[in-house]
PDB file of N, CA and C in Angstrom:
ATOM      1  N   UNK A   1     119.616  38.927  48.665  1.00  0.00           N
ATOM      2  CA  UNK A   1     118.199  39.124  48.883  1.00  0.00           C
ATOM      3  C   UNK A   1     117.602  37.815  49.398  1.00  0.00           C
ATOM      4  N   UNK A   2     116.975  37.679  50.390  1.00  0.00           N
ATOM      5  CA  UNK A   2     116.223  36.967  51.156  1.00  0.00           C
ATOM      6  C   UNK A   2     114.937  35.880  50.247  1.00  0.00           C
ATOM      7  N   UNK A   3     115.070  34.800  49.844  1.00  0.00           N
ATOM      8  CA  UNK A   3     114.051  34.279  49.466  1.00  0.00           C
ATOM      9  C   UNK A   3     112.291  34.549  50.023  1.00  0.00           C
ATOM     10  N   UNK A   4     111.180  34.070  49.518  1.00  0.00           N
ATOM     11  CA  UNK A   4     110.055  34.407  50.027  1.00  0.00           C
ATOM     12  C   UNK A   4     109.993  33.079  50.679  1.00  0.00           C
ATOM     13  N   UNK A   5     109.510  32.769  51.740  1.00  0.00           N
ATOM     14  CA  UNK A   5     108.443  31.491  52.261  1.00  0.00           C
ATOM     15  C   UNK A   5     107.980  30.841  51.058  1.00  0.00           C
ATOM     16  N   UNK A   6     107.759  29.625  51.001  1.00  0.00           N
ATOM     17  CA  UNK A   6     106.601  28.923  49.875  1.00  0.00           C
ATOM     18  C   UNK A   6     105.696  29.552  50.284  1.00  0.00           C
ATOM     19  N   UNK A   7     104.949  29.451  49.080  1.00  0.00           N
ATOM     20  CA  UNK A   7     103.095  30.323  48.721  1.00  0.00           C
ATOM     21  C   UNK A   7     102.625  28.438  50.017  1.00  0.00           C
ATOM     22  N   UNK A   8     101.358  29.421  50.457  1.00  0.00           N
ATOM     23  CA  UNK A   8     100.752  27.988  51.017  1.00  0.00           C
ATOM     24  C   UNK A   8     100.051  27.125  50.070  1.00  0.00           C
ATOM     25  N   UNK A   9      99.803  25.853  50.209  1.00  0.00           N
ATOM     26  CA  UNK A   9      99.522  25.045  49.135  1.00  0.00           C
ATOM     27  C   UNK A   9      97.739  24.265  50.066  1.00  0.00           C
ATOM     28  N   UNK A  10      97.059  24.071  49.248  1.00  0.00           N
ATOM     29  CA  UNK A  10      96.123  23.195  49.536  1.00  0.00           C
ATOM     30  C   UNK A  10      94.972  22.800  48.725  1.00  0.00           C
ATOM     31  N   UNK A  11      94.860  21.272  48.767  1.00  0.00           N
ATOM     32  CA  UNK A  11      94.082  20.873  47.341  1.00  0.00           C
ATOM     33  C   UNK A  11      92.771  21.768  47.498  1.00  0.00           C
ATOM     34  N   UNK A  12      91.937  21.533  46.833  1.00  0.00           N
ATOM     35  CA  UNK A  12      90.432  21.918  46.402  1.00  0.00           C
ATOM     36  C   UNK A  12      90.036  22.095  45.606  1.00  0.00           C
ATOM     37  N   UNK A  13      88.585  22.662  44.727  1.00  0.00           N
ATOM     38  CA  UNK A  13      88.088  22.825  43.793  1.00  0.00           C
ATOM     39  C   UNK A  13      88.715  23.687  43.039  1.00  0.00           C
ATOM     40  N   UNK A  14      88.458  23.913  41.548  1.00  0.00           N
ATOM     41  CA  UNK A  14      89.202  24.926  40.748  1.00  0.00           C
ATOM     42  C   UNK A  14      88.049  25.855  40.209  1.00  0.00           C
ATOM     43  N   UNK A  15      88.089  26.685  39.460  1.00  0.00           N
ATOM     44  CA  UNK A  15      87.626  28.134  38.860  1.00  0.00           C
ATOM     45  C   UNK A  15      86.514  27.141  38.449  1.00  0.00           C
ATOM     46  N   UNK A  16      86.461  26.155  37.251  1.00  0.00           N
ATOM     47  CA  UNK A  16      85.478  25.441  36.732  1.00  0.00           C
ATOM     48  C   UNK A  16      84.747  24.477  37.523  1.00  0.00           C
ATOM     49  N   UNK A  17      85.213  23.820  38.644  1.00  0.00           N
ATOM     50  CA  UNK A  17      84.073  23.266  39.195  1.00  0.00           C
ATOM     51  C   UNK A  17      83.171  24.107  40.143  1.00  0.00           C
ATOM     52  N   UNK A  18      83.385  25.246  40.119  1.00  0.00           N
ATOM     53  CA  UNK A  18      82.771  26.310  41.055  1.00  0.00           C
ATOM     54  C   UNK A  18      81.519  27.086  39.976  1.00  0.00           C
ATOM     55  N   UNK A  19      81.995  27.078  38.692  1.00  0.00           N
ATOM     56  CA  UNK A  19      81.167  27.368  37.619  1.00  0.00           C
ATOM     57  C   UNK A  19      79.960  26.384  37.863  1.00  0.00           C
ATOM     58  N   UNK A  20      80.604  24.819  37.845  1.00  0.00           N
ATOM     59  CA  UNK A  20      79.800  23.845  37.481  1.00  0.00           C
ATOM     60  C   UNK A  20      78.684  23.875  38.785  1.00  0.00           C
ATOM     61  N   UNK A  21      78.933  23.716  39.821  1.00  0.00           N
ATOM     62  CA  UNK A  21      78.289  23.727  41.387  1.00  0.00           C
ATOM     63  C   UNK A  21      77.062  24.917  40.810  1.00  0.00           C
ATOM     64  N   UNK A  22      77.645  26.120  40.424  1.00  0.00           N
ATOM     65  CA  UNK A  22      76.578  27.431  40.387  1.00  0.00           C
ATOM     66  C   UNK A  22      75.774  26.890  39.334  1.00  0.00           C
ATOM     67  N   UNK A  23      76.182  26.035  37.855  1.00  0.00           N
ATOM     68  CA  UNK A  23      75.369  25.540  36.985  1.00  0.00           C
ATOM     69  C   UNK A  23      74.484  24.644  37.610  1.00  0.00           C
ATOM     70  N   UNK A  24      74.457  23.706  39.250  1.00  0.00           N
ATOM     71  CA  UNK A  24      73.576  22.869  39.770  1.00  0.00           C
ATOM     72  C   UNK A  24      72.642  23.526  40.263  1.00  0.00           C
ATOM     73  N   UNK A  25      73.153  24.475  40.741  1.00  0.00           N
ATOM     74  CA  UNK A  25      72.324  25.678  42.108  1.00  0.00           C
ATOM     75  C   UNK A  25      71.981  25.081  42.998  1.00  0.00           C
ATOM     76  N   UNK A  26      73.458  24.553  43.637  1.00  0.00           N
ATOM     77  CA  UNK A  26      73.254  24.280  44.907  1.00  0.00           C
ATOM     78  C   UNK A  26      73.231  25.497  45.870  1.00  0.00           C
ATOM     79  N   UNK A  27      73.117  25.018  47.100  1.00  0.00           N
ATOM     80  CA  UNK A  27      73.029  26.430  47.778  1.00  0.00           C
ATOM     81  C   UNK A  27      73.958  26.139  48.850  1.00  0.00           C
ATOM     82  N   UNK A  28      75.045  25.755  49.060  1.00  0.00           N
ATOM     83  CA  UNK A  28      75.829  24.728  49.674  1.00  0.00           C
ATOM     84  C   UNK A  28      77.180  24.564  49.522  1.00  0.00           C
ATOM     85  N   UNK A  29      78.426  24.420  49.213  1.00  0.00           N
ATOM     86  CA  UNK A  29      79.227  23.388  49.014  1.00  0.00           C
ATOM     87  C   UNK A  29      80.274  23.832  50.616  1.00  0.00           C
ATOM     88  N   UNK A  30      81.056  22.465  50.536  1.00  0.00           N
ATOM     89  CA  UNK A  30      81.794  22.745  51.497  1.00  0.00           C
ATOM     90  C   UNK A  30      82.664  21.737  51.327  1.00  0.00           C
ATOM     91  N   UNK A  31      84.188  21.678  52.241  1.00  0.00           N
ATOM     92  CA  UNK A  31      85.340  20.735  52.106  1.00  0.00           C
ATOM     93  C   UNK A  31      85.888  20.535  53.469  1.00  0.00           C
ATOM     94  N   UNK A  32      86.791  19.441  53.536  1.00  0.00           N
ATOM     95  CA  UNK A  32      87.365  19.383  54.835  1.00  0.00           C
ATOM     96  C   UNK A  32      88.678  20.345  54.744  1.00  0.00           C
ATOM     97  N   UNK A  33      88.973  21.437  53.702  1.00  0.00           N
ATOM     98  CA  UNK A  33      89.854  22.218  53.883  1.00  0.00           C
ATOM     99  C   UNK A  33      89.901  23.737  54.282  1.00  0.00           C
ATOM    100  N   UNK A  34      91.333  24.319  54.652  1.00  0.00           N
ATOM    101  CA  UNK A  34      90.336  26.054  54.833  1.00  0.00           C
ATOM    102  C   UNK A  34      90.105  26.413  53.720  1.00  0.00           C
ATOM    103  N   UNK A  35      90.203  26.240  52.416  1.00  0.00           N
ATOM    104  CA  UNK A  35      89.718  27.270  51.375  1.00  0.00           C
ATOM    105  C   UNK A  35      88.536  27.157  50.834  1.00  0.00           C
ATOM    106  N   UNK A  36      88.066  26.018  50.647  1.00  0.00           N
ATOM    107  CA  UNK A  36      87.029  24.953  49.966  1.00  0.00           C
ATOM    108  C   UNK A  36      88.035  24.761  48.563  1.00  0.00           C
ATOM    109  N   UNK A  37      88.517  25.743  48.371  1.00  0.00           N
ATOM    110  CA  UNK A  37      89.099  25.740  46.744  1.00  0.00           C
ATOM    111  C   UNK A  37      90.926  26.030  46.648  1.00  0.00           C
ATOM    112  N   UNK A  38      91.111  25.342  45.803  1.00  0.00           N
ATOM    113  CA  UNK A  38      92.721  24.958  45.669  1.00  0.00           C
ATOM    114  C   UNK A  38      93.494  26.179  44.948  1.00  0.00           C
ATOM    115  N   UNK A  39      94.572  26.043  46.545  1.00  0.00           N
ATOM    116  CA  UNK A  39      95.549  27.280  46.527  1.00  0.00           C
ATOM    117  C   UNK A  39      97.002  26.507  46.562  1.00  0.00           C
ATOM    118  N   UNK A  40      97.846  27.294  45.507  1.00  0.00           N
ATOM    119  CA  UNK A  40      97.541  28.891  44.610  1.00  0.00           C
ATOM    120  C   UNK A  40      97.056  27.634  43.747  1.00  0.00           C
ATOM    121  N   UNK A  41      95.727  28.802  42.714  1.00  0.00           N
ATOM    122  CA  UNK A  41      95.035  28.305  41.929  1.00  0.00           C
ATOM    123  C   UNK A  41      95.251  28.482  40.767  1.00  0.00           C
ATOM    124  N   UNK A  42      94.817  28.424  39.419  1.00  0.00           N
ATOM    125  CA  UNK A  42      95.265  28.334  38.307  1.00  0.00           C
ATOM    126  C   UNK A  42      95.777  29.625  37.779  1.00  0.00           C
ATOM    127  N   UNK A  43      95.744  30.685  38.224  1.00  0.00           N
ATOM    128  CA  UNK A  43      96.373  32.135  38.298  1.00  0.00           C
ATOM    129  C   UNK A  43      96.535  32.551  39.532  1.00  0.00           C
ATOM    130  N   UNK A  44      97.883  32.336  39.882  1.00  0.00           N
ATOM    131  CA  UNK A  44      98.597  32.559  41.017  1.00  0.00           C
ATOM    132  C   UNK A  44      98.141  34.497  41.397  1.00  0.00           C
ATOM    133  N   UNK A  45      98.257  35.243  40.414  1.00  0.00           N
ATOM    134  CA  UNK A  45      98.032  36.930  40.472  1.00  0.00           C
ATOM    135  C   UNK A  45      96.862  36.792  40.836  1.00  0.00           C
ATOM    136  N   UNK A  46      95.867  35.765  41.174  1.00  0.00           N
ATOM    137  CA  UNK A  46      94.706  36.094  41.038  1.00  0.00           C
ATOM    138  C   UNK A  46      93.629  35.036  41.968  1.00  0.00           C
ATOM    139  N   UNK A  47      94.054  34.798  43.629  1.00  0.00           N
ATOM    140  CA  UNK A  47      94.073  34.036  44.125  1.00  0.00           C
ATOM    141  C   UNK A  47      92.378  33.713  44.696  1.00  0.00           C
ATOM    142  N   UNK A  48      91.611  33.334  44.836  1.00  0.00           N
ATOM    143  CA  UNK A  48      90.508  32.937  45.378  1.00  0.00           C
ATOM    144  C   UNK A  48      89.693  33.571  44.589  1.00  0.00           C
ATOM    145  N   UNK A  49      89.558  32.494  43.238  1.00  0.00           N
ATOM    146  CA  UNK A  49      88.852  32.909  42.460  1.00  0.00           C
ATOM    147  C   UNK A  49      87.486  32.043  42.897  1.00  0.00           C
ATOM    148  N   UNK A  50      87.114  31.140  43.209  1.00  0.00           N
ATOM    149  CA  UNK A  50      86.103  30.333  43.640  1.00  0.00           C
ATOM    150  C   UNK A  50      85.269  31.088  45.216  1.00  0.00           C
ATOM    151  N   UNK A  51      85.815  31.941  45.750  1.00  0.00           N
ATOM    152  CA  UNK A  51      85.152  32.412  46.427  1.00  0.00           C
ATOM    153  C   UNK A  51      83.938  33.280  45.882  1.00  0.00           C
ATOM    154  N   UNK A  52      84.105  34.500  44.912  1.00  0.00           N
ATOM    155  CA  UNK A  52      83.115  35.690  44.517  1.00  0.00           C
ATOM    156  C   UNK A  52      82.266  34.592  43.076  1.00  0.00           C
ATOM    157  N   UNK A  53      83.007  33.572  42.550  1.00  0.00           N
ATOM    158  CA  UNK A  53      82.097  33.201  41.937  1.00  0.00           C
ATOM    159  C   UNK A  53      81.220  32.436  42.572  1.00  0.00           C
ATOM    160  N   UNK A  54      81.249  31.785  43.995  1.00  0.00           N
ATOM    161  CA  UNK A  54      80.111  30.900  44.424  1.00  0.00           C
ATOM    162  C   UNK A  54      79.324  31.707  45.302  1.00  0.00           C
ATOM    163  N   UNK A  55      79.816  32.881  46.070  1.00  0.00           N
ATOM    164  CA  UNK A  55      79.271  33.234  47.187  1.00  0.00           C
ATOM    165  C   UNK A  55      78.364  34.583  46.522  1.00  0.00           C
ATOM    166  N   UNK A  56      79.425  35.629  45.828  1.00  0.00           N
ATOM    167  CA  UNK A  56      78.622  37.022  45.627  1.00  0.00           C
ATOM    168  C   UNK A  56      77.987  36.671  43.964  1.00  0.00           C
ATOM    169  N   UNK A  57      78.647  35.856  43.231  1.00  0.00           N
ATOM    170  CA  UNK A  57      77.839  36.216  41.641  1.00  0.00           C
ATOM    171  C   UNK A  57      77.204  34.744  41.783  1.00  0.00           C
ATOM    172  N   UNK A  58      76.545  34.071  42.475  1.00  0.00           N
ATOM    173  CA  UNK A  58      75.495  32.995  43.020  1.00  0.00           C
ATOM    174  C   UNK A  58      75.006  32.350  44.222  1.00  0.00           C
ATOM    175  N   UNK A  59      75.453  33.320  45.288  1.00  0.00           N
ATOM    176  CA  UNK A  59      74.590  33.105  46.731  1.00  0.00           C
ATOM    177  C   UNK A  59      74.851  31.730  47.249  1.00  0.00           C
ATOM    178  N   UNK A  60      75.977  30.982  46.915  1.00  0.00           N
ATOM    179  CA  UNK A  60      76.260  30.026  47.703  1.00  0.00           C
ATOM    180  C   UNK A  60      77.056  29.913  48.451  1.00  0.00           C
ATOM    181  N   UNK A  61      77.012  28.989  49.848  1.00  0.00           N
ATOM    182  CA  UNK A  61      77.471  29.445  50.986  1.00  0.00           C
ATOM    183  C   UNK A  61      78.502  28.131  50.868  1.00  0.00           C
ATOM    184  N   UNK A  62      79.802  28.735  51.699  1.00  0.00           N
ATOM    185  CA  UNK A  62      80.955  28.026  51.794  1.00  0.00           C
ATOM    186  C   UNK A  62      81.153  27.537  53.085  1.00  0.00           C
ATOM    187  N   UNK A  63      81.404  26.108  53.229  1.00  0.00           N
ATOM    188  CA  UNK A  63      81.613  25.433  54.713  1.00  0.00           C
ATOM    189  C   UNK A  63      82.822  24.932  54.673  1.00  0.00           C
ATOM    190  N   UNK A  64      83.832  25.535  55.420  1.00  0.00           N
ATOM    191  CA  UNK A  64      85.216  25.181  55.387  1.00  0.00           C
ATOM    192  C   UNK A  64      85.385  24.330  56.887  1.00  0.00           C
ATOM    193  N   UNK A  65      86.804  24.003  56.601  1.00  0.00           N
ATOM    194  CA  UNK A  65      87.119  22.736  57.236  1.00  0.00           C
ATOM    195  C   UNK A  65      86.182  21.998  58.156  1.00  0.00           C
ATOM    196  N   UNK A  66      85.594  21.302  57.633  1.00  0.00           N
ATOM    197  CA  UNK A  66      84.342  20.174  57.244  1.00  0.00           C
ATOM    198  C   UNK A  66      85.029  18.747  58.062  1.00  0.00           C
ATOM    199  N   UNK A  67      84.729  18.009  59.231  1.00  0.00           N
ATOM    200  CA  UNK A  67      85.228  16.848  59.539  1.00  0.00           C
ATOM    201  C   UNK A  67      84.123  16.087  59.283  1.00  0.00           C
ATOM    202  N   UNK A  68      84.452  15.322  58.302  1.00  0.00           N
ATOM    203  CA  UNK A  68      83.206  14.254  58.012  1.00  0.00           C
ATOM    204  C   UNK A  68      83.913  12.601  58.632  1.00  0.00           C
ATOM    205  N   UNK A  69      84.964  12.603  59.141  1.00  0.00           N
ATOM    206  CA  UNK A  69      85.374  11.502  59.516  1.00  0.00           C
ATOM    207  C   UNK A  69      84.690  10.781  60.464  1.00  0.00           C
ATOM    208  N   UNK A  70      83.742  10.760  61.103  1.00  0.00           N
ATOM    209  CA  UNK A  70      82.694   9.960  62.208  1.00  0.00           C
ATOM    210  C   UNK A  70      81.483   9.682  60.937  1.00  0.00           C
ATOM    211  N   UNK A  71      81.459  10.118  60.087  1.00  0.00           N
ATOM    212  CA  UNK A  71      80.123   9.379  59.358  1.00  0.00           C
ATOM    213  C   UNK A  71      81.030   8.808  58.207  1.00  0.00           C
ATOM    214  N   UNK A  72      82.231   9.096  57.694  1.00  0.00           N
ATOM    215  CA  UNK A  72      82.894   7.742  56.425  1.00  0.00           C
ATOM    216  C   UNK A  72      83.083   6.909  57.713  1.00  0.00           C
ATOM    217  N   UNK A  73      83.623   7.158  58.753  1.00  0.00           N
ATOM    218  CA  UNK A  73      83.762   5.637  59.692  1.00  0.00           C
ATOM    219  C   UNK A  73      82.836   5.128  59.865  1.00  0.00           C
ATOM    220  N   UNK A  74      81.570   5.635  60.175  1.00  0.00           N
ATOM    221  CA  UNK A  74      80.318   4.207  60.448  1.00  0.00           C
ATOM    222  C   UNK A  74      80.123   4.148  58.948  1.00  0.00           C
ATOM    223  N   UNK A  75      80.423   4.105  57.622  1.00  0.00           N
ATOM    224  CA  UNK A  75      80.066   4.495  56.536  1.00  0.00           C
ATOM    225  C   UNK A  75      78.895   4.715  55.912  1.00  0.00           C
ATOM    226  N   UNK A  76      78.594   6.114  56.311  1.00  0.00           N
ATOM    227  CA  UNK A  76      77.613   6.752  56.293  1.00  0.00           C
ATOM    228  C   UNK A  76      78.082   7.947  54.875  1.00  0.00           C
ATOM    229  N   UNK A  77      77.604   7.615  54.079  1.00  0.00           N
ATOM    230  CA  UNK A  77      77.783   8.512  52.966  1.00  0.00           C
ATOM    231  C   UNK A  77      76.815   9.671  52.106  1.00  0.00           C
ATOM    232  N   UNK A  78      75.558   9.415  52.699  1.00  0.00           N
ATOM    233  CA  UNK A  78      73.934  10.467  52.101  1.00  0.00           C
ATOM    234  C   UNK A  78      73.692  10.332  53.629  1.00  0.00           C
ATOM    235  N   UNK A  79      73.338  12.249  53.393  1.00  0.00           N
ATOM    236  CA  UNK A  79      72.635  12.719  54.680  1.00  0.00           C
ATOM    237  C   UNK A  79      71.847  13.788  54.478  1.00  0.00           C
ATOM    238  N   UNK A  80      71.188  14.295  55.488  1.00  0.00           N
ATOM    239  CA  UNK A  80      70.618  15.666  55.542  1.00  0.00           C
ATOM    240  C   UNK A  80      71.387  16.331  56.053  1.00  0.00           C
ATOM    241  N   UNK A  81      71.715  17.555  55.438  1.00  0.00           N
ATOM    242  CA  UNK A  81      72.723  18.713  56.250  1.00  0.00           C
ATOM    243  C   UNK A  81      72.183  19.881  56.385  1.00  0.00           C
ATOM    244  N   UNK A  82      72.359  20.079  57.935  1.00  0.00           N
ATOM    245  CA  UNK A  82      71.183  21.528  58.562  1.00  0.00           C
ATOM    246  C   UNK A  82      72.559  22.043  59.295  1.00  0.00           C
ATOM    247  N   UNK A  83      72.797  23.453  58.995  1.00  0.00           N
ATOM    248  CA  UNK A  83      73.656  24.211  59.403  1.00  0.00           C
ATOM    249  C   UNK A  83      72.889  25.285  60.253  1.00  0.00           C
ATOM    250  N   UNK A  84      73.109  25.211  61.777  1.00  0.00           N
ATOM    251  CA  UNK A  84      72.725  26.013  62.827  1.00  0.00           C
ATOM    252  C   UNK A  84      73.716  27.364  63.031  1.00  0.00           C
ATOM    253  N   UNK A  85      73.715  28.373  62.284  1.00  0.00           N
ATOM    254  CA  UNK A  85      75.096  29.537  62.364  1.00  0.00           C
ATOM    255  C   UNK A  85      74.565  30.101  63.822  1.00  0.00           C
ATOM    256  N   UNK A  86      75.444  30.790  64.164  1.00  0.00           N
ATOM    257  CA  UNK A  86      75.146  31.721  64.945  1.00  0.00           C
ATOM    258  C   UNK A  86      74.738  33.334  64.776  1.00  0.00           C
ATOM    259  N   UNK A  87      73.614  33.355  65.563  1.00  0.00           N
ATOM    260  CA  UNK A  87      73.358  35.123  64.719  1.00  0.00           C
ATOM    261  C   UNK A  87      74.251  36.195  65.269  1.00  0.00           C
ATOM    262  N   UNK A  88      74.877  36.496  64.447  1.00  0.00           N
ATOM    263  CA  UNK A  88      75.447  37.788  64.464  1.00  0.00           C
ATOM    264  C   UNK A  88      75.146  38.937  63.505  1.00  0.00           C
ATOM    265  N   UNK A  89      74.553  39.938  63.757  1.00  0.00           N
ATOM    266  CA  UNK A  89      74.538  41.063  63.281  1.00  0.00           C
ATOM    267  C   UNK A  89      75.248  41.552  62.444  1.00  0.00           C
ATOM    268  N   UNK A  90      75.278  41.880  61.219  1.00  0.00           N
ATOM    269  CA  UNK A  90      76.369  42.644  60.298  1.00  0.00           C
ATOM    270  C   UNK A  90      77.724  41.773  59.793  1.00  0.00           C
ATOM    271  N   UNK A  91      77.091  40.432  60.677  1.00  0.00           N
ATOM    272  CA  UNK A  91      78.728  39.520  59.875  1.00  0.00           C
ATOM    273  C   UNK A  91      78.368  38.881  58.394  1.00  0.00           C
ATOM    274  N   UNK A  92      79.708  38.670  58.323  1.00  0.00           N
ATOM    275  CA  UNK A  92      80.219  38.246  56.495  1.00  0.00           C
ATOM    276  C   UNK A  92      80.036  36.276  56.913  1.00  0.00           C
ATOM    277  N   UNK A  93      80.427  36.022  57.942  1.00  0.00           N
ATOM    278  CA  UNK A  93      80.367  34.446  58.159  1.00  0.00           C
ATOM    279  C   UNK A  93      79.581  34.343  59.741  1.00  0.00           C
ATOM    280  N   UNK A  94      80.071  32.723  60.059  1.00  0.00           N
ATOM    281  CA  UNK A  94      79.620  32.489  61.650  1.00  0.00           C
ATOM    282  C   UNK A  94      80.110  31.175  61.743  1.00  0.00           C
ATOM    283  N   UNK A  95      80.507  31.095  63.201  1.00  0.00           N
ATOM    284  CA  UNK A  95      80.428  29.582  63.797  1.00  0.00           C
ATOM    285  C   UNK A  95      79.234  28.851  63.508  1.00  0.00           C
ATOM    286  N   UNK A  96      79.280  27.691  63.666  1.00  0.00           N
ATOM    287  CA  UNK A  96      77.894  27.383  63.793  1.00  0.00           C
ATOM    288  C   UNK A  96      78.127  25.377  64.168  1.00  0.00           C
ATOM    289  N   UNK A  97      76.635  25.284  64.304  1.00  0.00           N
ATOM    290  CA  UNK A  97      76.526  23.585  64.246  1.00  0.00           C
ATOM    291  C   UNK A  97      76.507  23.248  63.600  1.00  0.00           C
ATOM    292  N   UNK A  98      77.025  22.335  62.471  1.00  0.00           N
ATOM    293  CA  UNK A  98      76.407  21.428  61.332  1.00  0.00           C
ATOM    294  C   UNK A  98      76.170  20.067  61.739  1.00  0.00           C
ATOM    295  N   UNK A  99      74.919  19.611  61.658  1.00  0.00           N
ATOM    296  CA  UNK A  99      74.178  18.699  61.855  1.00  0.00           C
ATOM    297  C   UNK A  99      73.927  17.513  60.526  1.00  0.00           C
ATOM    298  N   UNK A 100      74.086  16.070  60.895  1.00  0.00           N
ATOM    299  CA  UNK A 100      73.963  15.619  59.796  1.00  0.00           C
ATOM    300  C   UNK A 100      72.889  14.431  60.201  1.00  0.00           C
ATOM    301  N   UNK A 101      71.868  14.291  59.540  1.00  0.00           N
ATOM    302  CA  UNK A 101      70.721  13.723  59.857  1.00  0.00           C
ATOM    303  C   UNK A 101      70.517  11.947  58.887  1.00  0.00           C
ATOM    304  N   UNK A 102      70.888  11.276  59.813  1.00  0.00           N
ATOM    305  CA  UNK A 102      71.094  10.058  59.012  1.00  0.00           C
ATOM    306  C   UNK A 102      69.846   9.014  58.564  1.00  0.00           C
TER     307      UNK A 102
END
């Protein structure tokens, strides 16, 4: 019998700091990775658990792979962040601009 592929791996937030973020009420978070949140996560059967707790059971929006490397290089660390999506009709996400206002 044929082994499986490795599960894909990538750091990010866990089940509890996604609690903690919804305990700030931000309306926001985002990472320079695709998940925002770290896969496989603490229950492998039970994979993207940080998604329905930030997005559907507290309305916060997820910004995945995030290049912040042009503002740690001039080291620029506090900003304003204005996210320009694109409108689309009936979508779940969008491209968009993110703008960072120094």
């Amino acid at each position: 019998m044929a082994s499986l592929p490795p599960r894909p791996c990538c750091p990010g937030i866990s089940l509890d700091v996604a609690k903690w973020i919804a305990q700030k009420q931000l309306c926001v978070a985002g990472a320079d990775t695709w998940p925002v949140e770290v896969v496989p996560g603490d229950d492998p059967n039970r994979p993207f658990q940080c998604h329905p707790e930030l997005i559907a059971k507290n309305g916060i929006y997820l910004h995945e792979n995030m290049d912040l490397s042009e503002l740690a290089k001039d080291g620029v660390y506090e900003f304003v962040y204005v996210f320009a999506p694109m409108r689309i009709k009936g979508a779940t996400g969008s491209p968009g601009r993110p703008i960072a206002i120094v």
